[in-house]
N, C-alpha and C. Protein backbone atom coordinates (compact mmCIF):
# COMPACT_ATOMS: atom_id res chain seq x y z
N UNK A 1 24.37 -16.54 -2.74
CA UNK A 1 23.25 -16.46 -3.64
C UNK A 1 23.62 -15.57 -4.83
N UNK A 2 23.35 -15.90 -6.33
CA UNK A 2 23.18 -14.97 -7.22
C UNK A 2 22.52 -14.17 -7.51
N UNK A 3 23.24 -12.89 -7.63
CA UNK A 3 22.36 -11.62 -7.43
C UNK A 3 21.76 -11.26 -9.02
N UNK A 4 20.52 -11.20 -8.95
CA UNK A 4 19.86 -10.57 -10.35
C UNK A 4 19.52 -9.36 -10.46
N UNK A 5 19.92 -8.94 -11.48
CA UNK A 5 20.42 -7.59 -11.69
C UNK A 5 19.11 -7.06 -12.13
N UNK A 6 17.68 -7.77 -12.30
CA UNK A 6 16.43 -7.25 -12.56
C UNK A 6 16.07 -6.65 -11.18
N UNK A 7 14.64 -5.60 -10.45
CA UNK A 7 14.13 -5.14 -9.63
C UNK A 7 13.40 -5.89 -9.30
N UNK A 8 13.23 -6.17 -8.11
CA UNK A 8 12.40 -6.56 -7.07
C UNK A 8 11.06 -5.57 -7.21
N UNK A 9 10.05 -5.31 -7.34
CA UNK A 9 8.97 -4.23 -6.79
C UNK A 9 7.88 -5.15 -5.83
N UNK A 10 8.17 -4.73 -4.65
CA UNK A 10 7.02 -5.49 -3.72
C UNK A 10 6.08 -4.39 -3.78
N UNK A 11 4.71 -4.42 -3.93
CA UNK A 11 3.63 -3.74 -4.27
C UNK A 11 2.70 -4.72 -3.19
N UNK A 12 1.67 -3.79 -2.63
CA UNK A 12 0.31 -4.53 -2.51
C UNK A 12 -0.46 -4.25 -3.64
N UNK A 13 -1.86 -5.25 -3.44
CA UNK A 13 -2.58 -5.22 -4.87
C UNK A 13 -3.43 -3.48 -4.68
N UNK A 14 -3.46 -3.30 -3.11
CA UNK A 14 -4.15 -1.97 -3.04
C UNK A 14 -3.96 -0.73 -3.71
N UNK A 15 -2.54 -1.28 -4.34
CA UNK A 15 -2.09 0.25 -4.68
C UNK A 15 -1.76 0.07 -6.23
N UNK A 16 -2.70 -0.41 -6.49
CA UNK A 16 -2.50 -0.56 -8.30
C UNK A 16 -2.95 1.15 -9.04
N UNK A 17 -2.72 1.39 -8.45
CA UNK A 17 -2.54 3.22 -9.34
C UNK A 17 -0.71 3.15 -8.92
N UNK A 18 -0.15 2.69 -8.25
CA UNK A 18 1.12 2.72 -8.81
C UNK A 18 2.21 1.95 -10.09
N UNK A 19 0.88 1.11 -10.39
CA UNK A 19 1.72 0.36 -11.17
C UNK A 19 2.12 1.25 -12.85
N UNK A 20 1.91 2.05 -12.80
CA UNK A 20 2.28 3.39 -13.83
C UNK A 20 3.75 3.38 -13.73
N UNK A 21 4.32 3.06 -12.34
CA UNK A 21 5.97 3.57 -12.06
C UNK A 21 6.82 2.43 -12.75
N UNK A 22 5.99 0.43 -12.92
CA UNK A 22 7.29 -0.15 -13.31
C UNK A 22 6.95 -0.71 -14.37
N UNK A 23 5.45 -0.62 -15.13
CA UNK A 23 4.41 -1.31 -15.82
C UNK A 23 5.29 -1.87 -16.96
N UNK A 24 6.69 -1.06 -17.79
CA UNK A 24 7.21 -0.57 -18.68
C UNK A 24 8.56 -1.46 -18.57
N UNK A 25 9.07 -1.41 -17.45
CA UNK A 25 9.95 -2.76 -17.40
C UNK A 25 9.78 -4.00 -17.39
N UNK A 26 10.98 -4.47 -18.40
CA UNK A 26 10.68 -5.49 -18.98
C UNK A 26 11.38 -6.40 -17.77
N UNK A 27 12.41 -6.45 -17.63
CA UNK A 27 12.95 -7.31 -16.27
C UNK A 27 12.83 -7.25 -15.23
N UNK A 28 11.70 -7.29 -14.57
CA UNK A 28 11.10 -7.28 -13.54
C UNK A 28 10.26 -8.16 -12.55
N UNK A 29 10.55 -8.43 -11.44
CA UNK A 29 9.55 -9.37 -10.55
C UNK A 29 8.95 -8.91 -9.39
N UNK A 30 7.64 -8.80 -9.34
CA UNK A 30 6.72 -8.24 -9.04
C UNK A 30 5.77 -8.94 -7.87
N UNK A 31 5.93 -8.86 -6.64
CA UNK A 31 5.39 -9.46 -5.61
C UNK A 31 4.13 -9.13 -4.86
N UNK A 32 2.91 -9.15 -5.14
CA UNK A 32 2.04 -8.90 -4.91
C UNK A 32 1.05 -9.78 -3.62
N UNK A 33 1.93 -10.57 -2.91
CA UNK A 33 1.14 -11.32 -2.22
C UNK A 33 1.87 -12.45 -1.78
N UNK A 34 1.23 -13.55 -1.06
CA UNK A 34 1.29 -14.97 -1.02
C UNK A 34 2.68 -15.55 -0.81
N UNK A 35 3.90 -14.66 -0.30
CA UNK A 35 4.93 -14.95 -0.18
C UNK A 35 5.32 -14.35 1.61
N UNK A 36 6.09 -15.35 2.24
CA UNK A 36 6.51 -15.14 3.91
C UNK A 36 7.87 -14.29 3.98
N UNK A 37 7.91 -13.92 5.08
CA UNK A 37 8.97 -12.88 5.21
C UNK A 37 10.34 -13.64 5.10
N UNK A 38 10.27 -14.66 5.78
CA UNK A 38 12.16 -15.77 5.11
C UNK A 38 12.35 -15.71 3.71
N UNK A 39 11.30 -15.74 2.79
CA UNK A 39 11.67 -15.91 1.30
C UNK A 39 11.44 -14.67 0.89
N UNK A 40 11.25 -13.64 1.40
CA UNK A 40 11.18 -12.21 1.00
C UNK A 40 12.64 -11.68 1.07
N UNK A 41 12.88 -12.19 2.03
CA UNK A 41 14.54 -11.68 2.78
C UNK A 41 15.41 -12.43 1.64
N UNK A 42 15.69 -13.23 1.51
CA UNK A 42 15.97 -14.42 0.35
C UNK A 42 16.15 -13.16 -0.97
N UNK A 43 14.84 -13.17 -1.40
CA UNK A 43 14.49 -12.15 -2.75
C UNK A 43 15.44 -10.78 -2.62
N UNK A 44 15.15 -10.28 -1.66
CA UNK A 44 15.76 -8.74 -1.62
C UNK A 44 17.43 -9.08 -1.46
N UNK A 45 18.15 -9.78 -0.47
CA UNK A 45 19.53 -10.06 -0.68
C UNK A 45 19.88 -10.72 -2.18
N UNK A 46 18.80 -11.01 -2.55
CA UNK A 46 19.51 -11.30 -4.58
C UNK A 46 19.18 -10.54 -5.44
N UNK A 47 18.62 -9.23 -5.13
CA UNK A 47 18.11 -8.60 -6.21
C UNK A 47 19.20 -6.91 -6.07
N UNK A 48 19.32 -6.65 -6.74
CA UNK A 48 20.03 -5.03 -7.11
C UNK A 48 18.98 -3.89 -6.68
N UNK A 49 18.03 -4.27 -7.00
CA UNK A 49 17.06 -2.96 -6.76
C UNK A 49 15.90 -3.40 -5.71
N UNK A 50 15.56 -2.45 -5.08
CA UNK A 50 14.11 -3.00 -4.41
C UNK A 50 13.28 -1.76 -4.43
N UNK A 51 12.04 -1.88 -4.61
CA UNK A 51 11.07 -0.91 -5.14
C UNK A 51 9.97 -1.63 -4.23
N UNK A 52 9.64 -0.71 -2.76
CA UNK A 52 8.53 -1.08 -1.93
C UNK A 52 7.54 0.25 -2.10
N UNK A 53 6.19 -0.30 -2.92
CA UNK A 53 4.91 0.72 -2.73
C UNK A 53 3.97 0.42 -2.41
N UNK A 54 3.26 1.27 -1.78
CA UNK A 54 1.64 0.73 -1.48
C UNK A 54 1.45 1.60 -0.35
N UNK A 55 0.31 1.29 0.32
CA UNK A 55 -0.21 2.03 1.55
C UNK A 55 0.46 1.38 3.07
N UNK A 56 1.00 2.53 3.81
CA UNK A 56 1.76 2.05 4.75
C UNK A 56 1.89 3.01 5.67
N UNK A 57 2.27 3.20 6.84
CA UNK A 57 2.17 3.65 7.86
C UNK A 57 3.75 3.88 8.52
N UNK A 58 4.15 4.77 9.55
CA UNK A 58 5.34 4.79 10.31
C UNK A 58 5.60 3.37 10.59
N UNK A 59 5.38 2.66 10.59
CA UNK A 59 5.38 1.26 10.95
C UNK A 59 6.04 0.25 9.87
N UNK A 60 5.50 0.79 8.52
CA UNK A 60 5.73 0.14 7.74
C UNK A 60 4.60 0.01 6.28
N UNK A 61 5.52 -1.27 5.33
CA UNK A 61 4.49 -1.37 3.74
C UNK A 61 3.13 -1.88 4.98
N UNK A 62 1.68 -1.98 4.12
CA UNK A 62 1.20 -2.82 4.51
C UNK A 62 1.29 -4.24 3.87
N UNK A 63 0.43 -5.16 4.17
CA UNK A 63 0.47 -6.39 3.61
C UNK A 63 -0.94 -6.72 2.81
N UNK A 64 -2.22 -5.72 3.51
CA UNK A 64 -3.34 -5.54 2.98
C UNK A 64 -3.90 -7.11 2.79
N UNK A 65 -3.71 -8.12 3.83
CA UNK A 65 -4.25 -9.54 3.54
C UNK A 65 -3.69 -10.63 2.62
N UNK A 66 -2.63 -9.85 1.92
CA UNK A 66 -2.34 -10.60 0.94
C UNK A 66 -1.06 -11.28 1.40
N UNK A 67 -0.34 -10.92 2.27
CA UNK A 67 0.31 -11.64 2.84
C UNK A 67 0.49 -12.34 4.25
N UNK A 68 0.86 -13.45 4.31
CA UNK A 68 0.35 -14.45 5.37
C UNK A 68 1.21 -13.90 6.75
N UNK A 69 1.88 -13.27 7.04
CA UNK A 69 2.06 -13.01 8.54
C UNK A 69 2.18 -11.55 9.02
N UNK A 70 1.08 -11.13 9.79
CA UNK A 70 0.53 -9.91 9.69
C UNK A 70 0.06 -9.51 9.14
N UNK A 71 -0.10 -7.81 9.47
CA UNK A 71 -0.44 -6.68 8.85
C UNK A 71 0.53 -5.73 8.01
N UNK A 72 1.76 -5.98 7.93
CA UNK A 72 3.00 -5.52 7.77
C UNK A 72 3.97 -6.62 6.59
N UNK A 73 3.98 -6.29 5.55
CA UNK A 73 4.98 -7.50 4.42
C UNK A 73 6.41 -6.39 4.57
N UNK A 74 6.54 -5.10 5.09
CA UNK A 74 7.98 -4.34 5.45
C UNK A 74 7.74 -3.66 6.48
N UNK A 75 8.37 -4.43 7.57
CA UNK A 75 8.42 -3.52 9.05
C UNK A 75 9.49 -4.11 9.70
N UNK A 76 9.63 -3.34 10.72
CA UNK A 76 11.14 -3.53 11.59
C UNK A 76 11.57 -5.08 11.74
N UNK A 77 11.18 -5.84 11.12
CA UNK A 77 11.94 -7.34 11.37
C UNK A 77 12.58 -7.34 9.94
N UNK A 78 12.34 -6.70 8.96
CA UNK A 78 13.23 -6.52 7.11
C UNK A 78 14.43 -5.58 7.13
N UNK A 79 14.20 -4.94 8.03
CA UNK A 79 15.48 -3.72 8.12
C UNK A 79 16.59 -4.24 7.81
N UNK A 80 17.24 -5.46 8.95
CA UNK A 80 18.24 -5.84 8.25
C UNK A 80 18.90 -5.80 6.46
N UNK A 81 17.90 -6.67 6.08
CA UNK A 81 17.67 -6.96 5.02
C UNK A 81 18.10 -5.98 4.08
N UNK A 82 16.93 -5.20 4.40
CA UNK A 82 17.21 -3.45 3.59
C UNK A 82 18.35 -3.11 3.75
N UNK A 83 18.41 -2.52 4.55
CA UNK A 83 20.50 -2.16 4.80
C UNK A 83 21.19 -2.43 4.17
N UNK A 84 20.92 -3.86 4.33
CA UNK A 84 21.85 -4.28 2.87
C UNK A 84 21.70 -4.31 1.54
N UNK A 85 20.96 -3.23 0.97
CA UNK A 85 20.62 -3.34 -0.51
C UNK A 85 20.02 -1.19 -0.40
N UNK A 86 21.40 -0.75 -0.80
CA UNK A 86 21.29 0.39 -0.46
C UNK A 86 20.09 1.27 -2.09
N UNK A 87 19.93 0.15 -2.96
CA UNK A 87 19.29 0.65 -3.99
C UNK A 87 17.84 0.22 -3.53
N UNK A 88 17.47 0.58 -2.53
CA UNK A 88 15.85 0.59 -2.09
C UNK A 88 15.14 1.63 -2.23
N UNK A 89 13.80 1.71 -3.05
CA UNK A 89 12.89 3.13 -3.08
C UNK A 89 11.72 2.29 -2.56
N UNK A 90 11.60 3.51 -1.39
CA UNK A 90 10.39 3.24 -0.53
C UNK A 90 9.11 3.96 -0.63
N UNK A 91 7.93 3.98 -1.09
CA UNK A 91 6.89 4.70 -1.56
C UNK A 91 5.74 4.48 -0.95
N UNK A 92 5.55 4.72 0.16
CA UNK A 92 4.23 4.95 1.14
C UNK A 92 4.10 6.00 1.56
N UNK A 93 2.83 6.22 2.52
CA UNK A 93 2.30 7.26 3.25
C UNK A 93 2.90 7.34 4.37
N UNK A 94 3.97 7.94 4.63
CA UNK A 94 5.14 8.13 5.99
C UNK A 94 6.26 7.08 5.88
N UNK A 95 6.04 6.57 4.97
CA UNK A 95 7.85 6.32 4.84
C UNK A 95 8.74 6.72 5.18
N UNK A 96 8.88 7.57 5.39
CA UNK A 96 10.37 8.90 5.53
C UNK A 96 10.23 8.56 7.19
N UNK A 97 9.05 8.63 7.61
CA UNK A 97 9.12 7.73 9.24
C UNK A 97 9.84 6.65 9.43
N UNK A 98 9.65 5.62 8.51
CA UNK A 98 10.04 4.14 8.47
C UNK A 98 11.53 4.52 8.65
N UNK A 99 11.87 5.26 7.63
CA UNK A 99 13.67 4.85 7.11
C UNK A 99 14.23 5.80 8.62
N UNK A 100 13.77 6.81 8.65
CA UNK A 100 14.48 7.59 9.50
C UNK A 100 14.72 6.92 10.87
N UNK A 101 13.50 6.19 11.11
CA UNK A 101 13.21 5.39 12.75
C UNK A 101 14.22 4.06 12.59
N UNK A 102 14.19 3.49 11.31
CA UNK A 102 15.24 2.27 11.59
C UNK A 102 16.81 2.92 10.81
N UNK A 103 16.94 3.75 10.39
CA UNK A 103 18.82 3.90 10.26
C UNK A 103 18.70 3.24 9.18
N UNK A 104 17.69 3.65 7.82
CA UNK A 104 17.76 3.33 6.31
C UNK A 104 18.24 4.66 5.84
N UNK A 105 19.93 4.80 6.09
CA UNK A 105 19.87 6.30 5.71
C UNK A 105 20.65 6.35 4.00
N UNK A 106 21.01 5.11 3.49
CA UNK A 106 20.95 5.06 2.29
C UNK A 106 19.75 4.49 0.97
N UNK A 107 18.92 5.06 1.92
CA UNK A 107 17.30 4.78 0.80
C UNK A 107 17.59 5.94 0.13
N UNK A 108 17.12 5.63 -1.29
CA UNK A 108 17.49 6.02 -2.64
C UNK A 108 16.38 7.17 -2.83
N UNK A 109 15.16 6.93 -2.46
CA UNK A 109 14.14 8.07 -2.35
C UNK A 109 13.14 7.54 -1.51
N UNK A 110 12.07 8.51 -0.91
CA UNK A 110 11.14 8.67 0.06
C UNK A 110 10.19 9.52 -1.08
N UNK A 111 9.09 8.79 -0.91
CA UNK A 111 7.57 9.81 -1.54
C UNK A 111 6.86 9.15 -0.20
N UNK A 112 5.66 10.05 -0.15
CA UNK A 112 4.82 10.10 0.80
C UNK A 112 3.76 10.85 0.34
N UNK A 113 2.41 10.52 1.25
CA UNK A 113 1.38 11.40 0.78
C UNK A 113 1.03 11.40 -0.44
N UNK A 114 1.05 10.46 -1.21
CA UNK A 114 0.81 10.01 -2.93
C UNK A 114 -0.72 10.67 -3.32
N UNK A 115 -0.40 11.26 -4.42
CA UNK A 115 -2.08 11.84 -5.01
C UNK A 115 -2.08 11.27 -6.00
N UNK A 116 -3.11 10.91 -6.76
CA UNK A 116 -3.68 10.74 -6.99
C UNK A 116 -3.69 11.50 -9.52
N UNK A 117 -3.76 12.38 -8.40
CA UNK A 117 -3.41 13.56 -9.72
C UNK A 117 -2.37 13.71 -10.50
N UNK A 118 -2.55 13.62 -11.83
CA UNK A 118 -1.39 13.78 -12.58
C UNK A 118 -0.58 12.86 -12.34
N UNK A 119 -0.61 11.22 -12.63
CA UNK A 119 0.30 10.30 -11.83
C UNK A 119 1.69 9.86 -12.91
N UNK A 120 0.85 9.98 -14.39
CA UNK A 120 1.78 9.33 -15.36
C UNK A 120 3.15 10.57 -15.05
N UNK A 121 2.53 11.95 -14.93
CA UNK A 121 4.19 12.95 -15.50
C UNK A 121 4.81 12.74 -14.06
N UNK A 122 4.07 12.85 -12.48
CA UNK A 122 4.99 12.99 -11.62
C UNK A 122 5.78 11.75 -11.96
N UNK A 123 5.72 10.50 -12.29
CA UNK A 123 6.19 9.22 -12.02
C UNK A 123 7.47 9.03 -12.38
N UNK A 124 7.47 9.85 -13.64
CA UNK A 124 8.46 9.63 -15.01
C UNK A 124 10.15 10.38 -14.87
N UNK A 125 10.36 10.86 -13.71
CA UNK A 125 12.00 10.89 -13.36
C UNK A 125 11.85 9.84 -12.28
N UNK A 126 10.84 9.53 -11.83
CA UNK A 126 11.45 8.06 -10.47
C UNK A 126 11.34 6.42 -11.94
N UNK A 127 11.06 6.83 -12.62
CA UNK A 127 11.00 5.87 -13.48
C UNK A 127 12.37 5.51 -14.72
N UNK A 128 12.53 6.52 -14.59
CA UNK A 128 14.16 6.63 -15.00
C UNK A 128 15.35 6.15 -13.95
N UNK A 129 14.91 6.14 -12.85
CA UNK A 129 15.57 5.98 -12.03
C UNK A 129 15.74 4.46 -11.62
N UNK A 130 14.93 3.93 -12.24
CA UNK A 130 14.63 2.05 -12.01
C UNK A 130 15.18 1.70 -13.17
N UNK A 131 15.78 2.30 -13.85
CA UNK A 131 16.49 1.42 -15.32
C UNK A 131 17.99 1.28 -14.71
């Protein structure tokens, strides 16, 4: 498969106060839904970057309804996947659970516990970091 050198950002729609972090890139594809975990796996082995945010648990992203199998659009059946794409930033509420429990020990960064407050200045060195 040809790898595109644009970012992946899988987002749920729940967490649109993150969209401050990729709003600004221009080469970007942006998954918000309506896509199954075979063609997710697909996406992330062709892409350079992967950028997973939203509300999520030790378990994993959620899927928040918007995606068709489960409760979970990143949990222990994607790991593979991940592994292999060591430019992954993972941005949920216990993430640092996720990576540590499956052996993601080249994830690029871990945030957790996301506020709310002050979102544009914290954002803006992880946003440098997606170019």
């Amino acid at each position: 498969m040809t790898e595109d050198r644009s970012p992946l950002n899988l987002t749920t729609l729940s967490a649109d106060f993150l969209r401050c972090l990729y709003r600004d890139l221009t080469n970007k594809t942006v998954i918000a839904g309506g896509i199954i975990k075979s063609d997710l796996v697909k996406l992330i082995n062709s892409r350079q970057k992967i950028v997973c945010c939203g509300h999520g648990s030790p378990s994993g992203l959620f899927g928040v309804s918007k995606f068709p199998e489960g409760p979970y659009i990143i949990d222990d059946t994607m790991v593979s996947a991940l592994r292999n794409n060591v430019n992954t930033i993972y941005i949920w509420c216990n993430a640092d659970v996720f990576v540590l429990k499956n052996g993601l020990n080249d994830a690029t960064i871990v945030l957790m516990q996301l506020s709310l407050n002050n979102m544009e200045s914290k954002w803006e060195p992880l946003r440098r970091r997606l170019d």
